[in-house]
C-alpha atoms as a PDB file:
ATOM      1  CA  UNK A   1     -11.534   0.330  40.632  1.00  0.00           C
ATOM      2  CA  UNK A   2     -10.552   1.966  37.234  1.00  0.00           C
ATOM      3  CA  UNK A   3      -9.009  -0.269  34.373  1.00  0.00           C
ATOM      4  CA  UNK A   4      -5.475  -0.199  32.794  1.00  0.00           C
ATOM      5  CA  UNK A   5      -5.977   1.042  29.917  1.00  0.00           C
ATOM      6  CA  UNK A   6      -5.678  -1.479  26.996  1.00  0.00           C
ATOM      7  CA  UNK A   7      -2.133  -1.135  26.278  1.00  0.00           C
ATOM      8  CA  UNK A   8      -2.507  -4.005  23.496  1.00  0.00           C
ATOM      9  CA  UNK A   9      -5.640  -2.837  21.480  1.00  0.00           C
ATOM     10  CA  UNK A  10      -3.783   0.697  21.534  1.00  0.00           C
ATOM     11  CA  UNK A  11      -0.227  -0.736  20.237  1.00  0.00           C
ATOM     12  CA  UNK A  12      -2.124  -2.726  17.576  1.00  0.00           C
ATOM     13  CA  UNK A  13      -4.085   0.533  16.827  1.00  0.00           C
ATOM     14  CA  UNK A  14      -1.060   2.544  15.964  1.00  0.00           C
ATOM     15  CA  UNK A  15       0.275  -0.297  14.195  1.00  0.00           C
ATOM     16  CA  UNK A  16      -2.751  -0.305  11.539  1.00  0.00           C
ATOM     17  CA  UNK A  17      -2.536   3.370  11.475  1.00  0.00           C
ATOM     18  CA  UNK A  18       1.248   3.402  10.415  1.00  0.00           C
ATOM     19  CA  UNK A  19       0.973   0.739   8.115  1.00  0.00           C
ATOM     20  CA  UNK A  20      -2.855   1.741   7.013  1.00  0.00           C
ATOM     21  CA  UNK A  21      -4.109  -1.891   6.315  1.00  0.00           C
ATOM     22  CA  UNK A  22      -5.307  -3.926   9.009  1.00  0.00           C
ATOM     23  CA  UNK A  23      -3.472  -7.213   6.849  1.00  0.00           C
ATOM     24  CA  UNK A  24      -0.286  -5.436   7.287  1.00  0.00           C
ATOM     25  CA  UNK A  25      -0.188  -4.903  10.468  1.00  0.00           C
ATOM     26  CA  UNK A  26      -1.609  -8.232  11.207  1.00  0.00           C
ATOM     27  CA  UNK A  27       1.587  -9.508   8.962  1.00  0.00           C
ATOM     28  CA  UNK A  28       4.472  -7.014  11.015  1.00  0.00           C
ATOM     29  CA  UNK A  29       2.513  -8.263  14.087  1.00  0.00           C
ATOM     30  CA  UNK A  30       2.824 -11.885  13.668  1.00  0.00           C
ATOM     31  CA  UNK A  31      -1.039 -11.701  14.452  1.00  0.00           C
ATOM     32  CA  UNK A  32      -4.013 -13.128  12.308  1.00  0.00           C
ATOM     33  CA  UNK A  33      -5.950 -10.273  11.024  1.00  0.00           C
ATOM     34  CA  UNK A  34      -8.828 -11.201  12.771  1.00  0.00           C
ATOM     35  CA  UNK A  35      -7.355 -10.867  16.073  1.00  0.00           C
ATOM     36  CA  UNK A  36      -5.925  -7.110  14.842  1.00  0.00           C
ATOM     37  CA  UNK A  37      -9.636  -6.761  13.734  1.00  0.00           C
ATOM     38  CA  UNK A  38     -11.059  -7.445  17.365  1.00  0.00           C
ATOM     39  CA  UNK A  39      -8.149  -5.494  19.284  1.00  0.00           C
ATOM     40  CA  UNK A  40      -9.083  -2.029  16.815  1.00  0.00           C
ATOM     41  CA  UNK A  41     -13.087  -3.022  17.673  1.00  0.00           C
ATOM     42  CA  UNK A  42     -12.709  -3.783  21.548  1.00  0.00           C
ATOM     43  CA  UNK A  43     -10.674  -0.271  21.523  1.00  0.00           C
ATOM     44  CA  UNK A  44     -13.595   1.434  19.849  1.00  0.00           C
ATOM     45  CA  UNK A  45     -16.656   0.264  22.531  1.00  0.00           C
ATOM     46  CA  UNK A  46     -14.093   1.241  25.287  1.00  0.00           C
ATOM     47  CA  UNK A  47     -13.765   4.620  23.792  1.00  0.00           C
ATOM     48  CA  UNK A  48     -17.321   4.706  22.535  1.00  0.00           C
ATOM     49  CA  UNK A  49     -16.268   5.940  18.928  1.00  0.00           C
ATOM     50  CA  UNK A  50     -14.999   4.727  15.456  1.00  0.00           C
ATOM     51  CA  UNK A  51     -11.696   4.882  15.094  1.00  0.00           C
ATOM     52  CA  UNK A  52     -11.651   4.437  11.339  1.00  0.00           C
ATOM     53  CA  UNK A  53     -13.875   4.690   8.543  1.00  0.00           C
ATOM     54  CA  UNK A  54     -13.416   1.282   6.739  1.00  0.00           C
ATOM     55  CA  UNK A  55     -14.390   1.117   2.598  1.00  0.00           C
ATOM     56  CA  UNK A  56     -13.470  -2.319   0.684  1.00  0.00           C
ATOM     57  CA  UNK A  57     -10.769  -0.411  -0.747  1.00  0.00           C
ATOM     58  CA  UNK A  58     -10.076   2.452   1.714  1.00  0.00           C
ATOM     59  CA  UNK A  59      -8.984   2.852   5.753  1.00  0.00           C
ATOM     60  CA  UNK A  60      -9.099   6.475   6.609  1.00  0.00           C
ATOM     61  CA  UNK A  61      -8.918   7.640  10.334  1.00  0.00           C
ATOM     62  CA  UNK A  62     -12.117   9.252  12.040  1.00  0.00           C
ATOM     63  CA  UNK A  63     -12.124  12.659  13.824  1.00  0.00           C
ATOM     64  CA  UNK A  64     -11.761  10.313  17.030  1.00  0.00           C
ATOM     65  CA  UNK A  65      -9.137   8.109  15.558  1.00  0.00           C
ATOM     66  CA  UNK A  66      -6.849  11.498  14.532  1.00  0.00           C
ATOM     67  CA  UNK A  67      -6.840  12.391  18.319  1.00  0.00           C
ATOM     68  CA  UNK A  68      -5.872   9.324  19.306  1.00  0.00           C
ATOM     69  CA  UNK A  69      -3.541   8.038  16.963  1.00  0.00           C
ATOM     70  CA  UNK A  70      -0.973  10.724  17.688  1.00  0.00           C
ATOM     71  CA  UNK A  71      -0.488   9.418  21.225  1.00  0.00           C
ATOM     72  CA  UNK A  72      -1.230   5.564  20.767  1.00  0.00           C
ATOM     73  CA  UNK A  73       1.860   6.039  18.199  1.00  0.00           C
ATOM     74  CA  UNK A  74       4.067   7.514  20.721  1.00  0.00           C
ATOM     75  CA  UNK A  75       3.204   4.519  23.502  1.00  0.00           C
ATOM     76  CA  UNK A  76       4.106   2.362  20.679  1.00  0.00           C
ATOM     77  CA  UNK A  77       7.709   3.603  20.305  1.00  0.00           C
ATOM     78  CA  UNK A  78       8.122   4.167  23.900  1.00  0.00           C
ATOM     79  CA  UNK A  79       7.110   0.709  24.619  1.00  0.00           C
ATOM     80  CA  UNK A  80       9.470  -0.605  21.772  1.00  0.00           C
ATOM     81  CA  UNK A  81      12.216   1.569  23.320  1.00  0.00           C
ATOM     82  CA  UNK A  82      12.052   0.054  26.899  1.00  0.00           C
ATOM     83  CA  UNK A  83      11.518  -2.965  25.588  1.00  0.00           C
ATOM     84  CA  UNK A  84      14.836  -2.790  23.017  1.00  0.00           C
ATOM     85  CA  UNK A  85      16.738  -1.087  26.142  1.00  0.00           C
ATOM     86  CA  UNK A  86      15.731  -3.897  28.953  1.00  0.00           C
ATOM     87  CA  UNK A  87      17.160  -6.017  25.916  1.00  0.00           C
ATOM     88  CA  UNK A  88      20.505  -4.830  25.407  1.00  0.00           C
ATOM     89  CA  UNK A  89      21.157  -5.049  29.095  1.00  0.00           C
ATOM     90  CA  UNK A  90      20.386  -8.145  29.261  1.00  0.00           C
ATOM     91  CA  UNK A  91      22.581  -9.306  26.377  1.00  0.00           C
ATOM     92  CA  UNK A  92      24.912  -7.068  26.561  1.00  0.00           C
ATOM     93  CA  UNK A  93      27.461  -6.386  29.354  1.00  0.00           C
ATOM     94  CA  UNK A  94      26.170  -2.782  30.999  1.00  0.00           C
ATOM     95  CA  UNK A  95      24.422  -1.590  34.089  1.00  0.00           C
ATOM     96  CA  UNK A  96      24.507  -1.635  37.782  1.00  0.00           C
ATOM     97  CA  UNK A  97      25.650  -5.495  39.758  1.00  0.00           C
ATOM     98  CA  UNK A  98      24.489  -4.909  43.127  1.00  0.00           C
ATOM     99  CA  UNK A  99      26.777  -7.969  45.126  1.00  0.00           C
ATOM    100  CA  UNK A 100      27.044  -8.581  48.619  1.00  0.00           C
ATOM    101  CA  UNK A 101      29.672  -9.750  50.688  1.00  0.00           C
ATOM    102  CA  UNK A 102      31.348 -10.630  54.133  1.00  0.00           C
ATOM    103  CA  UNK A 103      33.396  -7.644  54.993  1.00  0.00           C
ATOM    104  CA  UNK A 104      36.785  -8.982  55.056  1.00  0.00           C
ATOM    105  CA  UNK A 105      36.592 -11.379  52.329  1.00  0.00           C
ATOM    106  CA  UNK A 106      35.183  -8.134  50.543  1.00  0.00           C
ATOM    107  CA  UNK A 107      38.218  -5.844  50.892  1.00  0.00           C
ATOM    108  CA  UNK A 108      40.878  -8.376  50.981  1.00  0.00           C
ATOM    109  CA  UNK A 109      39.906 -10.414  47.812  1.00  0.00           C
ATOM    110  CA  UNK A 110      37.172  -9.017  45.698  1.00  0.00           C
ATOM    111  CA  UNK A 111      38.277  -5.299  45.791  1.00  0.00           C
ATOM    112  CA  UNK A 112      41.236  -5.837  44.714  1.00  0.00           C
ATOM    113  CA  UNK A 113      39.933  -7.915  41.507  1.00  0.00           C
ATOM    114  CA  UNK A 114      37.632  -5.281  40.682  1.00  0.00           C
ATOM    115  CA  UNK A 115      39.689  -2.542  39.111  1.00  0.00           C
ATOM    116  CA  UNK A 116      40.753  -5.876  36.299  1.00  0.00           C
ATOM    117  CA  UNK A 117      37.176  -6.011  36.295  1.00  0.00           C
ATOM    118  CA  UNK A 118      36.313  -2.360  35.577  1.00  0.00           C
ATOM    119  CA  UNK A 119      38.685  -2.548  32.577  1.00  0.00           C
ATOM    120  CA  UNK A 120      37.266  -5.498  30.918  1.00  0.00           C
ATOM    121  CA  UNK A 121      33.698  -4.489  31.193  1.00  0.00           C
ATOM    122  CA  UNK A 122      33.836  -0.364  31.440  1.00  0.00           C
ATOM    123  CA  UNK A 123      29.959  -0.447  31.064  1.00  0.00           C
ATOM    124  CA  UNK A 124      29.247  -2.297  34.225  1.00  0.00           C
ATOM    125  CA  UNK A 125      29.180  -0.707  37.826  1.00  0.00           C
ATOM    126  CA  UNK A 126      29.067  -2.545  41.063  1.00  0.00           C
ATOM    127  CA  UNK A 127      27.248  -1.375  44.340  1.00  0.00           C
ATOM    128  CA  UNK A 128      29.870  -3.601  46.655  1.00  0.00           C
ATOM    129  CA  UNK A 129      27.859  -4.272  49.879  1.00  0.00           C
ATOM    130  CA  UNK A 130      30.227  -5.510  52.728  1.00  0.00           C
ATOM    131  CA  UNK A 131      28.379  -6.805  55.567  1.00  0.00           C
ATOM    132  CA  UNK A 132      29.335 -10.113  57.505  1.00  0.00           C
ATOM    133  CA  UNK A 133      25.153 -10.724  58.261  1.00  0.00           C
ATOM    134  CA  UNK A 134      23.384 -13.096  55.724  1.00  0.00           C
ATOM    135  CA  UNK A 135      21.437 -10.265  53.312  1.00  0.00           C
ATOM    136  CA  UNK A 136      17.316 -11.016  52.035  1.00  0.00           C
ATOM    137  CA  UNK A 137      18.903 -11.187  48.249  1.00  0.00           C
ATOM    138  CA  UNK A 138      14.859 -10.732  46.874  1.00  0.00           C
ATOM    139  CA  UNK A 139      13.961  -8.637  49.550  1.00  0.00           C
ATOM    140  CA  UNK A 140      16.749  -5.991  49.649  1.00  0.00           C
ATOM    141  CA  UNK A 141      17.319  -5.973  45.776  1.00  0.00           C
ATOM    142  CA  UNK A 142      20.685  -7.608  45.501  1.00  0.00           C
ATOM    143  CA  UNK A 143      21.645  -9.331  42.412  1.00  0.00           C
ATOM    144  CA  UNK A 144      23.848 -12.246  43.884  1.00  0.00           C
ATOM    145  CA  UNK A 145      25.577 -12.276  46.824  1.00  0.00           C
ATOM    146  CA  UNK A 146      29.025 -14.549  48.140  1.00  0.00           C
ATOM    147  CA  UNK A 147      28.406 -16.382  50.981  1.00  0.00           C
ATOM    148  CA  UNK A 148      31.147 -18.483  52.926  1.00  0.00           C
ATOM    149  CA  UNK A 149      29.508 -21.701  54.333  1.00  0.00           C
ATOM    150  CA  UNK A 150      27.616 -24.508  54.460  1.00  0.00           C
ATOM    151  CA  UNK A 151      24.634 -23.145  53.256  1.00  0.00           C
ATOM    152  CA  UNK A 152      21.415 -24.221  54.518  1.00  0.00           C
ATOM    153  CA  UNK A 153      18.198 -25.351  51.458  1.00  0.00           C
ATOM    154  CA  UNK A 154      16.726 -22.785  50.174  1.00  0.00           C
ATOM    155  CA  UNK A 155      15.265 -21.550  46.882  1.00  0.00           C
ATOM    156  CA  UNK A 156      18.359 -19.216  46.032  1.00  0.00           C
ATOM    157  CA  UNK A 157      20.609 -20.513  42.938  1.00  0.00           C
ATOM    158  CA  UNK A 158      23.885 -21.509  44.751  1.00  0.00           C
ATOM    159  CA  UNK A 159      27.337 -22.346  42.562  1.00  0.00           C
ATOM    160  CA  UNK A 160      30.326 -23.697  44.923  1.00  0.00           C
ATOM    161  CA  UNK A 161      32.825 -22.031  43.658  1.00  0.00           C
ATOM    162  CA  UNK A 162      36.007 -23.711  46.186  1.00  0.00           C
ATOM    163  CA  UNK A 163      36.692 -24.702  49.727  1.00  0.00           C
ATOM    164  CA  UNK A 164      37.430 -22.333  52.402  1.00  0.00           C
ATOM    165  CA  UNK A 165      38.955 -24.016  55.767  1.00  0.00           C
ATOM    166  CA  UNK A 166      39.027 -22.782  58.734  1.00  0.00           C
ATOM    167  CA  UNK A 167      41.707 -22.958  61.812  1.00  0.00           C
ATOM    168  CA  UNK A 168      41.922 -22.972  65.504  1.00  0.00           C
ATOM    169  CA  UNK A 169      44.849 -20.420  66.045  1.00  0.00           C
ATOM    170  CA  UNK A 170      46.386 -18.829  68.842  1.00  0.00           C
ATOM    171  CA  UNK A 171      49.363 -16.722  69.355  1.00  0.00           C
ATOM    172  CA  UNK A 172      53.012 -18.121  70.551  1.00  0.00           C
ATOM    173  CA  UNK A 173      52.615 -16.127  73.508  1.00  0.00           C
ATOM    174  CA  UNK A 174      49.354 -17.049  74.848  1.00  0.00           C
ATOM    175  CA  UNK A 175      50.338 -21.158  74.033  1.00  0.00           C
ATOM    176  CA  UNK A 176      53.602 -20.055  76.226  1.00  0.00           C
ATOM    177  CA  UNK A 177      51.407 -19.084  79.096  1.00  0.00           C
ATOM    178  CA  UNK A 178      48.318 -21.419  79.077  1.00  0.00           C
ATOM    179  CA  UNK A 179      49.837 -24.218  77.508  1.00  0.00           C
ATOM    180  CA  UNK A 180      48.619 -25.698  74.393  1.00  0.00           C
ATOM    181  CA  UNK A 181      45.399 -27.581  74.355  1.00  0.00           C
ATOM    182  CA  UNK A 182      45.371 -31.152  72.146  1.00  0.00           C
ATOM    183  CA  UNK A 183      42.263 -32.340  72.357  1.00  0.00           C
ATOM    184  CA  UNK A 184      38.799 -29.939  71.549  1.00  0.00           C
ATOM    185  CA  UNK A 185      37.213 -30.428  74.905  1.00  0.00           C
ATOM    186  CA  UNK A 186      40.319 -28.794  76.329  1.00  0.00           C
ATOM    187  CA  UNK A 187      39.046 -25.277  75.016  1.00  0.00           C
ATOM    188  CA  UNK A 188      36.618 -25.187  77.791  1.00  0.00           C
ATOM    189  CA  UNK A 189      39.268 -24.636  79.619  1.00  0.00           C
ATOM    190  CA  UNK A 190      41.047 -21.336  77.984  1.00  0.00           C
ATOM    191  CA  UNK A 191      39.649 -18.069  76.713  1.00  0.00           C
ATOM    192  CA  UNK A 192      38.028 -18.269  73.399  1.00  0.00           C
ATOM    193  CA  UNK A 193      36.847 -15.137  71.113  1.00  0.00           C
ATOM    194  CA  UNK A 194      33.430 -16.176  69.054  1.00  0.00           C
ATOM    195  CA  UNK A 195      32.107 -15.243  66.018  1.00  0.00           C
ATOM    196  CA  UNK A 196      28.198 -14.306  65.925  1.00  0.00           C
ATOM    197  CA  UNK A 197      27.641 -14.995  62.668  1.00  0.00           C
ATOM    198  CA  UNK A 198      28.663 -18.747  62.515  1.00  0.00           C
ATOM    199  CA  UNK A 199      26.021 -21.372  61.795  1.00  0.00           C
ATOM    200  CA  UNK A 200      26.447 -22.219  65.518  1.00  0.00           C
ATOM    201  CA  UNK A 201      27.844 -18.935  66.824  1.00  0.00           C
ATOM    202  CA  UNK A 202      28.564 -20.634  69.771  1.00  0.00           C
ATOM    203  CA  UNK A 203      29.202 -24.089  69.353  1.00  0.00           C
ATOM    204  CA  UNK A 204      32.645 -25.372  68.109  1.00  0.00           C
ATOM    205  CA  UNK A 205      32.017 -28.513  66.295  1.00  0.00           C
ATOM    206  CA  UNK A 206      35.310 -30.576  65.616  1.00  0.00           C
ATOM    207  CA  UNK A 207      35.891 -34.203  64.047  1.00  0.00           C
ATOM    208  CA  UNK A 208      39.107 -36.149  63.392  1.00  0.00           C
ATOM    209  CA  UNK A 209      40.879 -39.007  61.384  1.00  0.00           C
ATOM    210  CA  UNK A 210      39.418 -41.184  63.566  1.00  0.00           C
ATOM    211  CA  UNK A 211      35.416 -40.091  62.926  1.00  0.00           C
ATOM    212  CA  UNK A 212      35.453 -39.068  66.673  1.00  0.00           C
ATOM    213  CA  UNK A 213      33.681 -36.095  67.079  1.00  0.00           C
ATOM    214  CA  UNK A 214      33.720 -33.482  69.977  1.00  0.00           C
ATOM    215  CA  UNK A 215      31.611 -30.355  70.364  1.00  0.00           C
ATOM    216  CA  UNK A 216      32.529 -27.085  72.301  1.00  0.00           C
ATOM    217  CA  UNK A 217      30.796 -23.938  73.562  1.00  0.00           C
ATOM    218  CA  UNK A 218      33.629 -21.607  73.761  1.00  0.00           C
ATOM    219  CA  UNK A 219      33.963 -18.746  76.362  1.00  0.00           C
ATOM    220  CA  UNK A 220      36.048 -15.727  76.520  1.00  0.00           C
ATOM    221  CA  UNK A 221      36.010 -11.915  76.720  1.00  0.00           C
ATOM    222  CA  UNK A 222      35.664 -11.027  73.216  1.00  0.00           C
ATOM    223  CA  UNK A 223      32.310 -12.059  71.018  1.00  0.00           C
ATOM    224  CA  UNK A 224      32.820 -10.195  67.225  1.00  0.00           C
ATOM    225  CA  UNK A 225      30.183  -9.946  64.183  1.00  0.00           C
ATOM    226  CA  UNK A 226      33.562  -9.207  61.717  1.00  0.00           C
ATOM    227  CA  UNK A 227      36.519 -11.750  62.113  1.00  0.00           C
ATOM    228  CA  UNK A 228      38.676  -9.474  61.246  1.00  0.00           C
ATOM    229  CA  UNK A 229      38.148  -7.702  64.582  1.00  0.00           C
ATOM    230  CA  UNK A 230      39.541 -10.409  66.237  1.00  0.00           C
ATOM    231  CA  UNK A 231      42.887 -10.495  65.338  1.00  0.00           C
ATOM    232  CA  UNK A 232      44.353  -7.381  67.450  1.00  0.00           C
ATOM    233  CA  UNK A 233      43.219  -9.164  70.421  1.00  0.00           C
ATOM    234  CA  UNK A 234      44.757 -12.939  69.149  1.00  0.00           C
ATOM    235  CA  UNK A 235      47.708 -11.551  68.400  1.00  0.00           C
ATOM    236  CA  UNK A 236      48.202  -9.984  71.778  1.00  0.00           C
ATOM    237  CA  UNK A 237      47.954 -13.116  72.938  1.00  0.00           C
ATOM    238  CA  UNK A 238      44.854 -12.746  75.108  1.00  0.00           C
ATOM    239  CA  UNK A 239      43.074 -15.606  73.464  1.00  0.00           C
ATOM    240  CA  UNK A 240      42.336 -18.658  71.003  1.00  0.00           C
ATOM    241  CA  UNK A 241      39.680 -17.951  67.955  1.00  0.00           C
ATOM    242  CA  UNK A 242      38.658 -20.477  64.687  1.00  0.00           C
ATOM    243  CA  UNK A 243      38.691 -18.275  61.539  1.00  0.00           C
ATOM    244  CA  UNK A 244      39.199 -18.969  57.794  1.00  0.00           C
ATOM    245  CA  UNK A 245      42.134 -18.829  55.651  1.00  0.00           C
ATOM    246  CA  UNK A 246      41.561 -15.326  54.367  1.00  0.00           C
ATOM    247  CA  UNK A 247      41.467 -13.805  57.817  1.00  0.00           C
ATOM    248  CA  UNK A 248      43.890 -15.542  59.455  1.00  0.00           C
ATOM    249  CA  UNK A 249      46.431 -17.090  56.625  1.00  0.00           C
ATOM    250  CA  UNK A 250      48.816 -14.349  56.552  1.00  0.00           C
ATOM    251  CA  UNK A 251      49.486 -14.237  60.653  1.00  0.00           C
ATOM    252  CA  UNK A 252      49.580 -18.152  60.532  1.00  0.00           C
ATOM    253  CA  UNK A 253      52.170 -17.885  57.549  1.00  0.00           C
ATOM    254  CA  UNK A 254      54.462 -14.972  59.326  1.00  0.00           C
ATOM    255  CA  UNK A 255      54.681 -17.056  62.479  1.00  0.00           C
ATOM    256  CA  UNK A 256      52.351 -14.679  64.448  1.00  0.00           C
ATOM    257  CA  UNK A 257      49.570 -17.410  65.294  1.00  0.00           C
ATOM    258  CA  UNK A 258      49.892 -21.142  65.029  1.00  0.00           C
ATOM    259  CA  UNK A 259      47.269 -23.873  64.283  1.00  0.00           C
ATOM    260  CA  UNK A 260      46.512 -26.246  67.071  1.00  0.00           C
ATOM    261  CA  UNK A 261      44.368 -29.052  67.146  1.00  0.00           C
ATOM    262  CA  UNK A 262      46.157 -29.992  64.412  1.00  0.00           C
ATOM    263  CA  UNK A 263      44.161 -33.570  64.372  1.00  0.00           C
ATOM    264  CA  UNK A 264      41.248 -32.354  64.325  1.00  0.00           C
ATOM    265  CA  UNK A 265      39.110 -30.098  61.797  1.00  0.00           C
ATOM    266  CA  UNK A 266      35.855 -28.606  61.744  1.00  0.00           C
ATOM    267  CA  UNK A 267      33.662 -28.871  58.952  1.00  0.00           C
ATOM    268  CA  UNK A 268      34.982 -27.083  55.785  1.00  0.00           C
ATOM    269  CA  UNK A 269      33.074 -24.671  54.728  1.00  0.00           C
ATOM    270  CA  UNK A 270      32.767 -22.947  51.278  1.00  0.00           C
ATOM    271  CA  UNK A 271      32.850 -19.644  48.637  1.00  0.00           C
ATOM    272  CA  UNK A 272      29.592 -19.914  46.804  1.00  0.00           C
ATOM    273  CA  UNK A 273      28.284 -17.232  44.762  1.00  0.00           C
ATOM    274  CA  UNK A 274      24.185 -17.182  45.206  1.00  0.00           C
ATOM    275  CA  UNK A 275      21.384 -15.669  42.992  1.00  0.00           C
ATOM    276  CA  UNK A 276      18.219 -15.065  43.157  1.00  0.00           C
ATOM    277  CA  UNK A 277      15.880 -17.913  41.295  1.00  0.00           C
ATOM    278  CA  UNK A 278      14.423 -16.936  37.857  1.00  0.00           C
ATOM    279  CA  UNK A 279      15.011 -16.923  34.682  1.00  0.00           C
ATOM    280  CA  UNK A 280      18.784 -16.206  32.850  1.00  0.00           C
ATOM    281  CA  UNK A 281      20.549 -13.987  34.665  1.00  0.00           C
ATOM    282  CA  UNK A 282      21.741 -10.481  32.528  1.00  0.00           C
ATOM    283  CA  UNK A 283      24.536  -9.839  31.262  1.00  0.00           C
ATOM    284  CA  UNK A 284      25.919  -7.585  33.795  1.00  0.00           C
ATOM    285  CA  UNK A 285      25.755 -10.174  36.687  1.00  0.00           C
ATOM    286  CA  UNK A 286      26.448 -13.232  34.612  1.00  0.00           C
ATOM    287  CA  UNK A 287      30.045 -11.870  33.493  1.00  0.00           C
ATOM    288  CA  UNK A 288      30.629 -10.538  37.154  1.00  0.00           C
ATOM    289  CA  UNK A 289      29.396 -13.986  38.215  1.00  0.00           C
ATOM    290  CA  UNK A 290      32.094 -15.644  35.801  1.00  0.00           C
ATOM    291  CA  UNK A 291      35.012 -13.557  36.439  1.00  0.00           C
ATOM    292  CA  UNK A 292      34.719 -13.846  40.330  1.00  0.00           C
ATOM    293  CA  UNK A 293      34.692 -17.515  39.752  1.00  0.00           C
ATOM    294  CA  UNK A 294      37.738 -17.639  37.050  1.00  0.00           C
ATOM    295  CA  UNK A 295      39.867 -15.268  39.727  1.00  0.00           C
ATOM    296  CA  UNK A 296      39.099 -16.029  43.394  1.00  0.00           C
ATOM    297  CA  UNK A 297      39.950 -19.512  43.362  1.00  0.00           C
ATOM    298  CA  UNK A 298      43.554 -18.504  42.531  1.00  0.00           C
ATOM    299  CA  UNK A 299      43.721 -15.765  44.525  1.00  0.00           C
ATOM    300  CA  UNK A 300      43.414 -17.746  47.912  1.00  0.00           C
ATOM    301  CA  UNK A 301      45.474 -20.874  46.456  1.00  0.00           C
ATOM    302  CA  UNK A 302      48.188 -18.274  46.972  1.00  0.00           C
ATOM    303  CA  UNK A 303      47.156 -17.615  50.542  1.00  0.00           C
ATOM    304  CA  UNK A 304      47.203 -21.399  50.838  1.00  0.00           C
ATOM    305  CA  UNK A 305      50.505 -21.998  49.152  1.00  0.00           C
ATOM    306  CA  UNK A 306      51.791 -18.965  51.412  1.00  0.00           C
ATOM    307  CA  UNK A 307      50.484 -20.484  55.125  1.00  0.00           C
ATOM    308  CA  UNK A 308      51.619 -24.167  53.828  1.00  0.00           C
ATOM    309  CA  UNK A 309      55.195 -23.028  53.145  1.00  0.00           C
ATOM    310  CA  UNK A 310      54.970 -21.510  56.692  1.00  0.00           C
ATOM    311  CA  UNK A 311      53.684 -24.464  58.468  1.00  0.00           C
END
């Protein structure tokens, strides 16, 4: 297998050359000049050539060195260049955020946030992903990702950023026809839509004041990977689903669907934005990461405050 070339021993090269002393370079280089000494010699018995002609008071370039130094120069600057470039993006705000997201949470809360966004930080772009299935954040290339529940160990960077309940709804008209169930074991008994992409897609799993808990495996005609998809057949009344606030807050505040179970809650799940692990994050995602967690929050406290006045 052929060697990389010796990227080092070539950088230090065109360092002596621009500076013509192997003691200045060794100075620029934060380097001993012995180790600037070895990098020019190991160079040379790759090559198989002298690179300079070296007098007590005189470094001159060979024939060989000439040749080379024109193009060890320019990997030098280019180097330098990428280098200063991966820099600035990583302390300053610019480049491409690739974020994923549920689908609904991604078009009713962050889209709208992100023209503010756009303003504030004109030399950042997002790639907005909106899937409701859990993405490989390392494998697929994505920079962070929100997720909404309890999430499972892993080796991701999580930050919780607030709480995001969820309800057992169904509409006036279907409570009118099937009555209205009080107790969790009682769904077993009406037509339920599911969610695939639960942590138990098809468990219900319910506790109340009391620290009695009851589990359900709902049944129905309708089985969704997107809440959202739900709601056309809930509010027909052909059904009862569990969904979080920011699907199902508005309907519950305009009198359209109404919580039941009212005792009882399932576990509350979260917003947390996740990273990949590594080092500090650059710019471009950390003020993305920040600004998502200064405006979400308040942006479903008013979907709160909106279904509590309603209830």
């Amino acid at each position: 297998m052929a060697k990389l070339p010796d990227f080092e021993a070539l950088a230090i090269f065109a360092k002596v050359v621009e500076l013509r002393s192997f003691a200045a370079a060794a100075g620029e280089l934060a380097m001993s000049k012995a180790t600037v000494s070895k990098a020019v010699t190991r160079l040379e018995e790759r090559l198989g050539a002298r690179l300079f002609n070296r007098t007590s008071r005189r470094l001159a370039l060979t024939d060989a060195g000439h040749k080379l130094a024109e193009r060890a120069t320019r990997l030098l600057a280019d180097g330098e260049a990428a280098e200063n470039e991966a820099l600035a993006q990583s302390v300053a705000p610019r480049g491409l955020v690739r974020l994923a997201v549920p689908m609904t949470f991604g078009v009713k809360a962050v889209a709208p946030l992100l023209p503010e966004f756009f303003q504030t930080y004109p030399e950042v772009s997002v790639d907005l992903h909106l899937s409701d299935a859990t993405v490989d954040l390392i494998g697929e290339g994505f920079d962070a990702a929100l997720r909404i529940a309890r999430l499972p160990d892993s080796s991701l960077i999580a930050r919780r950023l607030f709480t995001m309940p969820r309800y057992t709804v169904a509409a006036p008209s279907y409570l009118k026809r099937h009555g209205r169930p009080t107790h969790p074991m009682h769904l077993a008994e009406h037509k339920c839509f599911s969610y695939a992409y639960l942590t138990t897609p098809n468990v219900w799993h319910y506790t109340n004041a009391a620290g009695e808990q009851a589990s359900v495996r709902p049944a129905g005609q309708l089985r969704v990977n997107n809440g959202e998809a739900v709601m056309p057949a809930l509010l027909a009344g052909l059904g009862i689903a569990d969904l979080p606030e920011f699907i199902v807050g508005d309907a519950i505040a305009s009198g359209e669907v109404e919580v039941i179970l009212k005792d009882w809650k399932q576990a509350e799940g979260a917003v947390h934005l996740v990273t990949p692990p590594g080092g500090p994050r650059p710019a471009r995602v950390e003020v993305l990461a920040e600004f998502l967690a200064a405006k979400l929050p308040g942006t479903c406290k008013r979907q709160t405050k909106k279904r509590a006045k309603a209830e």
